[in-house]
ModelCIF file with pLDDT and N, C-alpha, C, O atoms, coordinates in Angstrom:
data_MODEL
#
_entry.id   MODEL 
#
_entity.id                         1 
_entity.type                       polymer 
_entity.pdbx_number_of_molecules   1 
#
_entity_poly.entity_id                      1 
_entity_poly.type                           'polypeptide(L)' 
_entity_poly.nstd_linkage                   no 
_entity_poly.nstd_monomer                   no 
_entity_poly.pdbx_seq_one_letter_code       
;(UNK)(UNK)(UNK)(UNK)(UNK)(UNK)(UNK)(UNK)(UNK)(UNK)(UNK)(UNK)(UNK)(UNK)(UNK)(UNK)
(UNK)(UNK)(UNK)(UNK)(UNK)(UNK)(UNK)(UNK)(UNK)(UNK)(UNK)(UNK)(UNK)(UNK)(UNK)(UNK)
(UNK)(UNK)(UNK)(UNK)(UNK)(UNK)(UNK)(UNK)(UNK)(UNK)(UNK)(UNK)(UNK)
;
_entity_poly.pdbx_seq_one_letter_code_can   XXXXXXXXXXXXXXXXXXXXXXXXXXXXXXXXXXXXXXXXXXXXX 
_entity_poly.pdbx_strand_id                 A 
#
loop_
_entity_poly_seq.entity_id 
_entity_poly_seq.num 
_entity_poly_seq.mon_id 
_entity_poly_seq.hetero 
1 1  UNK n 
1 2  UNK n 
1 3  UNK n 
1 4  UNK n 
1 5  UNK n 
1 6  UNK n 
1 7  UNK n 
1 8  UNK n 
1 9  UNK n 
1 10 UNK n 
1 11 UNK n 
1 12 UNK n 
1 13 UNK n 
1 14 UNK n 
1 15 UNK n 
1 16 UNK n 
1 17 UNK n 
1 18 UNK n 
1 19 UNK n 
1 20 UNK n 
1 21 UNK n 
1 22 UNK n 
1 23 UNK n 
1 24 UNK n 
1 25 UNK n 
1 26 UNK n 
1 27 UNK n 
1 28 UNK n 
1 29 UNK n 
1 30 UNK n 
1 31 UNK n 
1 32 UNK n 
1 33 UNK n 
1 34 UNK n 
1 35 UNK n 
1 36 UNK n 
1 37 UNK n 
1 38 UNK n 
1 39 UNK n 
1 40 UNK n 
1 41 UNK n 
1 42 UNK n 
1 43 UNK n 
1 44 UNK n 
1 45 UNK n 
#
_struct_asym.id          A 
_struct_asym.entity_id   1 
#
loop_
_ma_qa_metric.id 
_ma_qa_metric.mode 
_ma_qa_metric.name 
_ma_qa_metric.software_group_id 
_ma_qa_metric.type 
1 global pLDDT . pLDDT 
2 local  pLDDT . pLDDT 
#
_ma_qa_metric_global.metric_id      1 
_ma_qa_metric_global.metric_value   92.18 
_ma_qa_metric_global.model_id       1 
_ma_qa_metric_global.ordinal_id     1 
#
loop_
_ma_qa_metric_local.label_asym_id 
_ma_qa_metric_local.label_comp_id 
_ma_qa_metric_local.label_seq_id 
_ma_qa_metric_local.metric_id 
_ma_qa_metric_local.metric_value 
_ma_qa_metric_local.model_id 
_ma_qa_metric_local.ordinal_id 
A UNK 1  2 96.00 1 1  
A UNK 2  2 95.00 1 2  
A UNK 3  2 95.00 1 3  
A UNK 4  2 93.00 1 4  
A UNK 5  2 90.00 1 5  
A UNK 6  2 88.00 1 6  
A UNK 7  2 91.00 1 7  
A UNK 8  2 93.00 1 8  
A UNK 9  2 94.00 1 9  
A UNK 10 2 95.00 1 10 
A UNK 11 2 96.00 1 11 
A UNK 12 2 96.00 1 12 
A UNK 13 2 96.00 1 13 
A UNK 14 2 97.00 1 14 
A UNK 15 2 97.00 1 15 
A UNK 16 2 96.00 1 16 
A UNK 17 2 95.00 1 17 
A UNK 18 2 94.00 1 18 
A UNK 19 2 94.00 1 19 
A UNK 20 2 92.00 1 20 
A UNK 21 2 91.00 1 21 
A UNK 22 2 81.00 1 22 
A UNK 23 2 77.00 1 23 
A UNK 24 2 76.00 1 24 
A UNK 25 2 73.00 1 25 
A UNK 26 2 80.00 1 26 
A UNK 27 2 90.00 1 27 
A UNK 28 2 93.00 1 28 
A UNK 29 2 95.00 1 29 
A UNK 30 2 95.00 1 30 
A UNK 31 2 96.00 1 31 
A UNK 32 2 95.00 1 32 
A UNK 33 2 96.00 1 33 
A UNK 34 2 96.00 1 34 
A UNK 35 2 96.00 1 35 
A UNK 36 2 96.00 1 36 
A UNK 37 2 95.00 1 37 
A UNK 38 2 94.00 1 38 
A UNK 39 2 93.00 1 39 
A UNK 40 2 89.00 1 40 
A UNK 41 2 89.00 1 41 
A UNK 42 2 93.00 1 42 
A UNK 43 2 94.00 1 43 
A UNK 44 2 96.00 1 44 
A UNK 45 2 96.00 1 45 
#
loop_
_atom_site.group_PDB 
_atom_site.id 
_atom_site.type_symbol 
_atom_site.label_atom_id 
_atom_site.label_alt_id 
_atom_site.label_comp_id 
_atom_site.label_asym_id 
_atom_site.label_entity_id 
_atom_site.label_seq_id 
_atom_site.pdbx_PDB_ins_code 
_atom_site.Cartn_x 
_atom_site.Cartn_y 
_atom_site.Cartn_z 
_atom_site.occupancy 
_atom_site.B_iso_or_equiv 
_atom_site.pdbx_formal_charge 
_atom_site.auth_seq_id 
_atom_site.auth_comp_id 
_atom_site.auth_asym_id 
_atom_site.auth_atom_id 
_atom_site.pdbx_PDB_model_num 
ATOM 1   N N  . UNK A 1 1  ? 4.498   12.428 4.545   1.00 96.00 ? 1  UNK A N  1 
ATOM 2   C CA . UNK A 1 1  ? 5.068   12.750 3.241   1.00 96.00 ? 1  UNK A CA 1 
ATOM 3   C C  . UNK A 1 1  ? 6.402   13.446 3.444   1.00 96.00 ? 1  UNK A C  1 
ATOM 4   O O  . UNK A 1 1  ? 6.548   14.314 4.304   1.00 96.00 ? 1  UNK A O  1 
ATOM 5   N N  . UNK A 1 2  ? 7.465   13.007 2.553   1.00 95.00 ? 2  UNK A N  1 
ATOM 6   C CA . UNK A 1 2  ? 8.693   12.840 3.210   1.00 95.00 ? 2  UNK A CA 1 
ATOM 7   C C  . UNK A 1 2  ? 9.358   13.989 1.748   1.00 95.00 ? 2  UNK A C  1 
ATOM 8   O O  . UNK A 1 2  ? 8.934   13.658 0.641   1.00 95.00 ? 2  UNK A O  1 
ATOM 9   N N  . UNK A 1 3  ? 10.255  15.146 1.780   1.00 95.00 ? 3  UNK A N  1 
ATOM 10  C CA . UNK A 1 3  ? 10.771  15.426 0.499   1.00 95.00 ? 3  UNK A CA 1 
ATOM 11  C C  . UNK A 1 3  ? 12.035  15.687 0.536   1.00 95.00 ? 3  UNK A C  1 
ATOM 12  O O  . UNK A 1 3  ? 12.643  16.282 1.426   1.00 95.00 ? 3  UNK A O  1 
ATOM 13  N N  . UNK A 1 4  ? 12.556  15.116 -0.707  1.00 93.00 ? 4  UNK A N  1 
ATOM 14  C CA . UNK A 1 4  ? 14.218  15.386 -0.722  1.00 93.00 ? 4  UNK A CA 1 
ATOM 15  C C  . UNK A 1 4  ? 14.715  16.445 -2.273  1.00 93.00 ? 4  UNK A C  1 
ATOM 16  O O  . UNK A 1 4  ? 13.998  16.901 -3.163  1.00 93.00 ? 4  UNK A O  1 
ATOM 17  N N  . UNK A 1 5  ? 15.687  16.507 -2.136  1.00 90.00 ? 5  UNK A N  1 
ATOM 18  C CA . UNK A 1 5  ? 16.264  17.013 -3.651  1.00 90.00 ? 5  UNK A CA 1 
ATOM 19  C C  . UNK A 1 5  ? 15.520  18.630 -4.005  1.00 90.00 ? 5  UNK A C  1 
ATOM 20  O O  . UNK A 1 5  ? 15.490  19.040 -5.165  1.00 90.00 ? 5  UNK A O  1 
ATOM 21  N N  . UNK A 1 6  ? 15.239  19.028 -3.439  1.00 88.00 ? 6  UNK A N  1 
ATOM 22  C CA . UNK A 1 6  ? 14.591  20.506 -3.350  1.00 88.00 ? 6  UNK A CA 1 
ATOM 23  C C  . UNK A 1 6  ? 12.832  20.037 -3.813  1.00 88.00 ? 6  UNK A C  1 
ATOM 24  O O  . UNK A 1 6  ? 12.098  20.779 -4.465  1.00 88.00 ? 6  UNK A O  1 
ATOM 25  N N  . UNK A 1 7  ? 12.543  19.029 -3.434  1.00 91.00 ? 7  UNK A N  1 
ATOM 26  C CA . UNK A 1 7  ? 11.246  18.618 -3.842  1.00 91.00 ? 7  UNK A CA 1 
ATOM 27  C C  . UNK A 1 7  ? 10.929  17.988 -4.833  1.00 91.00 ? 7  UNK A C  1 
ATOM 28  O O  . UNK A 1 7  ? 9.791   17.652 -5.161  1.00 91.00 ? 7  UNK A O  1 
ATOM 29  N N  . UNK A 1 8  ? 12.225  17.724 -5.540  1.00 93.00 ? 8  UNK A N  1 
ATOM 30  C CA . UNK A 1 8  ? 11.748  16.738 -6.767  1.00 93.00 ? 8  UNK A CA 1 
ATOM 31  C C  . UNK A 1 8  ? 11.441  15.441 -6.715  1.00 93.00 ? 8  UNK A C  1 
ATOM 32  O O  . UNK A 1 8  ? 11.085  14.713 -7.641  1.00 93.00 ? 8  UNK A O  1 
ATOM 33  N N  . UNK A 1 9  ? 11.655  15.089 -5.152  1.00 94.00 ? 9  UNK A N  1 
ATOM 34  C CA . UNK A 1 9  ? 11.289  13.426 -4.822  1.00 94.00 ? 9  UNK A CA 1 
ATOM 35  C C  . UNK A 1 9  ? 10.625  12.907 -3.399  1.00 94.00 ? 9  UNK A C  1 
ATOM 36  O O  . UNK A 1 9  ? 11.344  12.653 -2.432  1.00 94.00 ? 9  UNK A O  1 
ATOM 37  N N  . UNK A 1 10 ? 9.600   12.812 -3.371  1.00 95.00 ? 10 UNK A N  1 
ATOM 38  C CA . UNK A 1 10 ? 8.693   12.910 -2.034  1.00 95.00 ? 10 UNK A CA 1 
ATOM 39  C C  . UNK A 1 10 ? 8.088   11.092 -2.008  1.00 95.00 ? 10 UNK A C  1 
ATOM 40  O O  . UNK A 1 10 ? 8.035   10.426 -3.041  1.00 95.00 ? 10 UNK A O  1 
ATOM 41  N N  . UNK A 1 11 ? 7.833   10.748 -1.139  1.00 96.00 ? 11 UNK A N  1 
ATOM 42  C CA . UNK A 1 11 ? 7.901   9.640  -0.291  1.00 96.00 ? 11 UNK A CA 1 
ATOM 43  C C  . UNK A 1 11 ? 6.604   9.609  0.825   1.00 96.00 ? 11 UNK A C  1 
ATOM 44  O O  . UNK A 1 11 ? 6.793   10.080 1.947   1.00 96.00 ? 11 UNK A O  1 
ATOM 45  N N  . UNK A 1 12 ? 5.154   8.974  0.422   1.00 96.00 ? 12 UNK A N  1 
ATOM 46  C CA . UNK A 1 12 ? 4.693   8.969  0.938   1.00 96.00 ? 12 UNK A CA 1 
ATOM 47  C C  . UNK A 1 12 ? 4.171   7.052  1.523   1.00 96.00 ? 12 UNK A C  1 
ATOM 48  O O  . UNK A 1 12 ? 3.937   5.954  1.019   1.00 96.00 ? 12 UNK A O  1 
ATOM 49  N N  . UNK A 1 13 ? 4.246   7.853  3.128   1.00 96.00 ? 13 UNK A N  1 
ATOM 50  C CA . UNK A 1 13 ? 4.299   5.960  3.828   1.00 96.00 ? 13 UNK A CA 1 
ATOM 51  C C  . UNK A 1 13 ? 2.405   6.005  5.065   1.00 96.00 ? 13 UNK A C  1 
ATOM 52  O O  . UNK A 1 13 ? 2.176   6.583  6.127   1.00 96.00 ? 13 UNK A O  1 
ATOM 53  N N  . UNK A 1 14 ? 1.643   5.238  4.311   1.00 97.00 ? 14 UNK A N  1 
ATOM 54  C CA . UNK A 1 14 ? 0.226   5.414  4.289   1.00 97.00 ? 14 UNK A CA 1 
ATOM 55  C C  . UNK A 1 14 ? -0.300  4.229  5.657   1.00 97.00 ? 14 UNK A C  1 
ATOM 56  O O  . UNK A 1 14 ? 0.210   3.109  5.675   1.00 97.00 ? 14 UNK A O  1 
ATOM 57  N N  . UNK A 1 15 ? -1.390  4.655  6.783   1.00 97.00 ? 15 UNK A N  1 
ATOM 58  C CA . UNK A 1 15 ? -1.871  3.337  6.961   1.00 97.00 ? 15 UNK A CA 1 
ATOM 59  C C  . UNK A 1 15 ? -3.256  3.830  7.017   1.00 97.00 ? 15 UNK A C  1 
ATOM 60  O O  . UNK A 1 15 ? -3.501  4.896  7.582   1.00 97.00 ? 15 UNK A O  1 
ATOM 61  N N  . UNK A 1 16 ? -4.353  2.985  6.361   1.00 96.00 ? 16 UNK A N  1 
ATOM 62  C CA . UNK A 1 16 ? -6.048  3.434  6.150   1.00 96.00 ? 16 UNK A CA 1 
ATOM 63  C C  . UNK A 1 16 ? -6.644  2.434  6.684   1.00 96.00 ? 16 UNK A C  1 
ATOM 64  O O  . UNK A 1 16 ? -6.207  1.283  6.661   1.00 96.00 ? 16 UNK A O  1 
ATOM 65  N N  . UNK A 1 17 ? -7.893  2.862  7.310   1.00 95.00 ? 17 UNK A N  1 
ATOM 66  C CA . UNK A 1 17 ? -8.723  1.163  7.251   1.00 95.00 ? 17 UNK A CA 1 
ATOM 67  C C  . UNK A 1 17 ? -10.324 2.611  7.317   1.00 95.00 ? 17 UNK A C  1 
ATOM 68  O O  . UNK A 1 17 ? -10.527 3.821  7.415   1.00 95.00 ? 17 UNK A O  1 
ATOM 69  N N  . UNK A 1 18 ? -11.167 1.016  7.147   1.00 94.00 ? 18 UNK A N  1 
ATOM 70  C CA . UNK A 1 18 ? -12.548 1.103  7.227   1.00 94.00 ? 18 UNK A CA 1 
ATOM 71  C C  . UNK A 1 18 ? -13.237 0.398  8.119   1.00 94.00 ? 18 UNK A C  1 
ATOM 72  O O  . UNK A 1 18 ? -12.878 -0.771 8.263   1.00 94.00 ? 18 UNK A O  1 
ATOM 73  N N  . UNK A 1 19 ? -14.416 0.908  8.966   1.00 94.00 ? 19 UNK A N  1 
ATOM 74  C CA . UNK A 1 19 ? -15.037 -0.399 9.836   1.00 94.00 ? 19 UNK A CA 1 
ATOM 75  C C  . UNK A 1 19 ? -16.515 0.205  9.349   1.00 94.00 ? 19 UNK A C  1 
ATOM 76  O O  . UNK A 1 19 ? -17.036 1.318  9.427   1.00 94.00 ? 19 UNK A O  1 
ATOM 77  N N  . UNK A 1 20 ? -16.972 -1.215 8.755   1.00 92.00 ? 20 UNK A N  1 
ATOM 78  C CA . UNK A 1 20 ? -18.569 -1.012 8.937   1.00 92.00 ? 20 UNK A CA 1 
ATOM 79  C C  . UNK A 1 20 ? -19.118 -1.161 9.670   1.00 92.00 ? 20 UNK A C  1 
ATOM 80  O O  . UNK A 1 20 ? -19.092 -2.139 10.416  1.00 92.00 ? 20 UNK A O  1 
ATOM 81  N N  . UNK A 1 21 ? -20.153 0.210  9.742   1.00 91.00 ? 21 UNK A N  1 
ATOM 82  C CA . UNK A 1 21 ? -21.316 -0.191 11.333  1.00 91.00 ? 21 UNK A CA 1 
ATOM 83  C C  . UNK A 1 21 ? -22.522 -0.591 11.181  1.00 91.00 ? 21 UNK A C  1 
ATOM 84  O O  . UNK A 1 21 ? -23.230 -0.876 12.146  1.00 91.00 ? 21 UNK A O  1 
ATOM 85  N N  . UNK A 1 22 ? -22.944 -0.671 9.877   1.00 81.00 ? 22 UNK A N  1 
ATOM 86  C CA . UNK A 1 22 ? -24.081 -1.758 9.525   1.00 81.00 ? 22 UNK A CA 1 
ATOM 87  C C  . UNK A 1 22 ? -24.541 -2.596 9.729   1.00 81.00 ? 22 UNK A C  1 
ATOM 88  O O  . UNK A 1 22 ? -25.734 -2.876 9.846   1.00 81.00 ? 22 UNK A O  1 
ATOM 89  N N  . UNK A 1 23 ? -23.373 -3.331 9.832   1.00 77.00 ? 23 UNK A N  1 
ATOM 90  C CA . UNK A 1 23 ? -23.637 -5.198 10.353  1.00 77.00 ? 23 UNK A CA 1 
ATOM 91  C C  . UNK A 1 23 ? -23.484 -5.712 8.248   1.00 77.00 ? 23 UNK A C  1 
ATOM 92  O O  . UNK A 1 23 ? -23.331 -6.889 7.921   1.00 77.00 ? 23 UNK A O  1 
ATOM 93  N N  . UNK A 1 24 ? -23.546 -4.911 7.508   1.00 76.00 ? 24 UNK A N  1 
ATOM 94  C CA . UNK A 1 24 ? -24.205 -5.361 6.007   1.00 76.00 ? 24 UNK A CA 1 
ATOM 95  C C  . UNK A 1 24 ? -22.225 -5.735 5.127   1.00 76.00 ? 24 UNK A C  1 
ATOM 96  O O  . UNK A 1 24 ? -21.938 -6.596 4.295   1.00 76.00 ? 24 UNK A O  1 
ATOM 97  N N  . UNK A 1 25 ? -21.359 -4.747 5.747   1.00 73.00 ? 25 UNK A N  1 
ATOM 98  C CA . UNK A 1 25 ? -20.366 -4.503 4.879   1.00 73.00 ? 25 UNK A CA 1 
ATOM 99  C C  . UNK A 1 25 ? -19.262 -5.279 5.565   1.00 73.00 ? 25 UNK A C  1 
ATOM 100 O O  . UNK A 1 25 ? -19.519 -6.158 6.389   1.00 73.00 ? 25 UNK A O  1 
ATOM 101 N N  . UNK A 1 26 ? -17.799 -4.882 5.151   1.00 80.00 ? 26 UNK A N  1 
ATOM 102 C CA . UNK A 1 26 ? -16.498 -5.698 5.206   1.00 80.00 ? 26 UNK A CA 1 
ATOM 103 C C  . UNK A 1 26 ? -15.886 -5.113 5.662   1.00 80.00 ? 26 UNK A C  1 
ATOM 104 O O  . UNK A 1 26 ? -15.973 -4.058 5.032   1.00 80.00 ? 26 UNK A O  1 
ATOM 105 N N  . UNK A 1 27 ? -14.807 -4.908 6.876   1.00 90.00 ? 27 UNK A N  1 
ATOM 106 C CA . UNK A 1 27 ? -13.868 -4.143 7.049   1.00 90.00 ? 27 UNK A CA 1 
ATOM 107 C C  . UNK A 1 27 ? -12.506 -4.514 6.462   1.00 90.00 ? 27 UNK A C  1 
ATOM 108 O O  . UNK A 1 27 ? -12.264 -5.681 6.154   1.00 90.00 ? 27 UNK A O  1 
ATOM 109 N N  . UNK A 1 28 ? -11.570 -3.481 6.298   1.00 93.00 ? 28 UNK A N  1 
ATOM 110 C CA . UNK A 1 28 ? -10.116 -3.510 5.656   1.00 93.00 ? 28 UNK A CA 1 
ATOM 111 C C  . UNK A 1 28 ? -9.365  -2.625 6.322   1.00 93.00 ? 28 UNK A C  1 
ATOM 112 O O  . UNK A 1 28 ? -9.858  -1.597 6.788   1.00 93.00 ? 28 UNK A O  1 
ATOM 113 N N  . UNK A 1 29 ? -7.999  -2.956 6.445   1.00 95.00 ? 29 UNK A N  1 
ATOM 114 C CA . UNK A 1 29 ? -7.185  -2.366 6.887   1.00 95.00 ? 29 UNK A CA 1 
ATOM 115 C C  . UNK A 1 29 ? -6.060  -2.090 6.221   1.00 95.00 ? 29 UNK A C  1 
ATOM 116 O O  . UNK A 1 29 ? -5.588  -3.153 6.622   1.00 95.00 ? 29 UNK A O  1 
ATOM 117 N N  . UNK A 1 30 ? -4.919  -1.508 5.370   1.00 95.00 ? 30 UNK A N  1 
ATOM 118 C CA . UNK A 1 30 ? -4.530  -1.301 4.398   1.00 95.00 ? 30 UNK A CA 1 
ATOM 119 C C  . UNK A 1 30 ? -3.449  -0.312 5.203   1.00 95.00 ? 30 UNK A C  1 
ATOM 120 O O  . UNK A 1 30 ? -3.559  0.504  6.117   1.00 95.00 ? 30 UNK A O  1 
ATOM 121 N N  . UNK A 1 31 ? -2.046  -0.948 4.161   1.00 96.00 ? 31 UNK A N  1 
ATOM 122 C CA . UNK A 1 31 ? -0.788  -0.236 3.774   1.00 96.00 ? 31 UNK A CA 1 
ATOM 123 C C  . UNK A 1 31 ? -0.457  0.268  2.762   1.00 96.00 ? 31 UNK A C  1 
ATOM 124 O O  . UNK A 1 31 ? -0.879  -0.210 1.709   1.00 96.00 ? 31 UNK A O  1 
ATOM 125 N N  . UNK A 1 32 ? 0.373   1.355  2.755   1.00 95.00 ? 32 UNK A N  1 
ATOM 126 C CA . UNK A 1 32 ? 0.254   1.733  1.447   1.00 95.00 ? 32 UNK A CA 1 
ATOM 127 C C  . UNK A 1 32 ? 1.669   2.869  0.983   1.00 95.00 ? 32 UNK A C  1 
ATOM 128 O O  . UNK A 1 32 ? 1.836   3.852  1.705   1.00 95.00 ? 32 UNK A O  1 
ATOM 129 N N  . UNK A 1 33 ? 2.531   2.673  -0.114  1.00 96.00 ? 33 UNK A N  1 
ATOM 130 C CA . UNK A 1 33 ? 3.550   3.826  -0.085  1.00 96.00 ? 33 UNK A CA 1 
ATOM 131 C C  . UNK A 1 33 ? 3.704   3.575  -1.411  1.00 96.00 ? 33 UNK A C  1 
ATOM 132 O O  . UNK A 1 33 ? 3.733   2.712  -2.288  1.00 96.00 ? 33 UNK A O  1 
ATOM 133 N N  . UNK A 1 34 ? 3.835   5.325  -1.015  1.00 96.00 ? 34 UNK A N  1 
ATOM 134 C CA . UNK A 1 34 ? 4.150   5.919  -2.959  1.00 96.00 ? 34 UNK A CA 1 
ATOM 135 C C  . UNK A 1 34 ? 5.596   6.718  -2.782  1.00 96.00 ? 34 UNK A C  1 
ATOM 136 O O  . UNK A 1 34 ? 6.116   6.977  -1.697  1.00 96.00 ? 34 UNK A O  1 
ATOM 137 N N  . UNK A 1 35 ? 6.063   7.008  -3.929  1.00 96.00 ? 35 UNK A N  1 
ATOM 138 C CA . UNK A 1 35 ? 7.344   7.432  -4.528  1.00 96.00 ? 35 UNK A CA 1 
ATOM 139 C C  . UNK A 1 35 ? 7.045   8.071  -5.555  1.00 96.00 ? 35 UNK A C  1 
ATOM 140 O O  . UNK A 1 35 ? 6.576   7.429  -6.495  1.00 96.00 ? 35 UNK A O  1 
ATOM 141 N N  . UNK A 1 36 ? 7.231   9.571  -5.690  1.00 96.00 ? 36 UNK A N  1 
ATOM 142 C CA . UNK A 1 36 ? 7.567   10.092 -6.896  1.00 96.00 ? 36 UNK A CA 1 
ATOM 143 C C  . UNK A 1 36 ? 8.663   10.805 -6.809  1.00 96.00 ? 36 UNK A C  1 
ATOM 144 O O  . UNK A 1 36 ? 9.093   11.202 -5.726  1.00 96.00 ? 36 UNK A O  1 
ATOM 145 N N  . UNK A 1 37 ? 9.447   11.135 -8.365  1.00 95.00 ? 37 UNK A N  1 
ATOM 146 C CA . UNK A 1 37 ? 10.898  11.555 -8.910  1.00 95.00 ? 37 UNK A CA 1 
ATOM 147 C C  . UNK A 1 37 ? 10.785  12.554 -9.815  1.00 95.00 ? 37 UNK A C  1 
ATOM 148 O O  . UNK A 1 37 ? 9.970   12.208 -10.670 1.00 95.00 ? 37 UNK A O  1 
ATOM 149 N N  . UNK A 1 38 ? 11.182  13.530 -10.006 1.00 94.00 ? 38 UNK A N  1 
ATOM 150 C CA . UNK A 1 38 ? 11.171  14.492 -11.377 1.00 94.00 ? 38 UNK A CA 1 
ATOM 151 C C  . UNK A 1 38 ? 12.219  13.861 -11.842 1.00 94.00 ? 38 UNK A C  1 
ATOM 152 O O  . UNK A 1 38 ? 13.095  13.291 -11.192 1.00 94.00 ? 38 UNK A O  1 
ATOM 153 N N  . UNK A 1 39 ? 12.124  13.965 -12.910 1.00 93.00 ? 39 UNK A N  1 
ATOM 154 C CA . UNK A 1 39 ? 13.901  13.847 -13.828 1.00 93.00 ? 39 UNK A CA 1 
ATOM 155 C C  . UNK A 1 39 ? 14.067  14.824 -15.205 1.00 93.00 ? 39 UNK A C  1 
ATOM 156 O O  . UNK A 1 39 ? 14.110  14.483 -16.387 1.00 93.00 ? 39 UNK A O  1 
ATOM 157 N N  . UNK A 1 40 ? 14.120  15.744 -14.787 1.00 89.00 ? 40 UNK A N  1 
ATOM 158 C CA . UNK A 1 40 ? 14.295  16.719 -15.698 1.00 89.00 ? 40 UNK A CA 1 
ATOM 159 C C  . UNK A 1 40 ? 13.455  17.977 -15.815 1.00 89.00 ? 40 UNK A C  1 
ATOM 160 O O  . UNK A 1 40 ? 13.081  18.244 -14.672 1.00 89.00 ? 40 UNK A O  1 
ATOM 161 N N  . UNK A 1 41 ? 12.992  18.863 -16.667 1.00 89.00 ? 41 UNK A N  1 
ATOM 162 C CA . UNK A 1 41 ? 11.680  19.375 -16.936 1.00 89.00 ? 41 UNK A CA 1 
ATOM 163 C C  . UNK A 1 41 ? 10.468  18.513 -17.323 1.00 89.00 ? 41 UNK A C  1 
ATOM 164 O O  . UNK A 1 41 ? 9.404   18.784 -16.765 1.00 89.00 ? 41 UNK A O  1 
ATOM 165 N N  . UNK A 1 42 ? 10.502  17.551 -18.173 1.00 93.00 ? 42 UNK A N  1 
ATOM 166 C CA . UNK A 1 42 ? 9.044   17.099 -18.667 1.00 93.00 ? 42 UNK A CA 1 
ATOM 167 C C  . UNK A 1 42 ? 8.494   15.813 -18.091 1.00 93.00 ? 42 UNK A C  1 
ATOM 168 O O  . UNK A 1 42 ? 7.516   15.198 -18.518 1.00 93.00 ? 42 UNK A O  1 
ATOM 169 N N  . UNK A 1 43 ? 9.455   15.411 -16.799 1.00 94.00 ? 43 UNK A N  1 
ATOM 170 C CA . UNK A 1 43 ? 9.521   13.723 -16.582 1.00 94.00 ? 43 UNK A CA 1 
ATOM 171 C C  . UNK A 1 43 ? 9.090   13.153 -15.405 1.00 94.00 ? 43 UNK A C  1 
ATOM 172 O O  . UNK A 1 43 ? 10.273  13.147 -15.064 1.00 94.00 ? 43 UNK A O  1 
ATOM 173 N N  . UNK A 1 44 ? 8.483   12.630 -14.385 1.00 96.00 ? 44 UNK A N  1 
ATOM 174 C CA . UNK A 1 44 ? 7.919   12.172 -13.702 1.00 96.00 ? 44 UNK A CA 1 
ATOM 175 C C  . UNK A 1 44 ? 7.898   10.675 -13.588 1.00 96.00 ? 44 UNK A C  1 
ATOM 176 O O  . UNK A 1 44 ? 7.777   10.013 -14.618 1.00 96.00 ? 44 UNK A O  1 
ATOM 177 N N  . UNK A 1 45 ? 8.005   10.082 -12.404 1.00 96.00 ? 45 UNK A N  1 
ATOM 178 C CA . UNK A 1 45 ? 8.456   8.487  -12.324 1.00 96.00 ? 45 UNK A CA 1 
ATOM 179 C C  . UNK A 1 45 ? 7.753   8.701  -10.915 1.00 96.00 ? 45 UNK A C  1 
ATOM 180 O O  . UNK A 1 45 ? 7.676   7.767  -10.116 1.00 96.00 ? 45 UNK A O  1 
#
């Protein structure tokens, strides 16, 4: 998690997975990135 602008804009860059040990389920492996922005007092993007 990454922040710029005194914290009003952070940058997160994700990698997750799952392995089932059951033998019953699915495994996944997954990317993933978020971005948020203030813009002002009441505003969020």
């Amino acid at each position: 998690q990454a922040f710029w602008d005194d914290k009003r804009r952070n940058l997160i860059l994700e990698i997750a997975g799952r392995h089932d040990l059951s033998g019953n389920g699915s495994d996944s492996l997954g990317f993933g990135a978020q971005l948020q922005q203030a813009v002002g007092q009441h505003i969020q993007l």
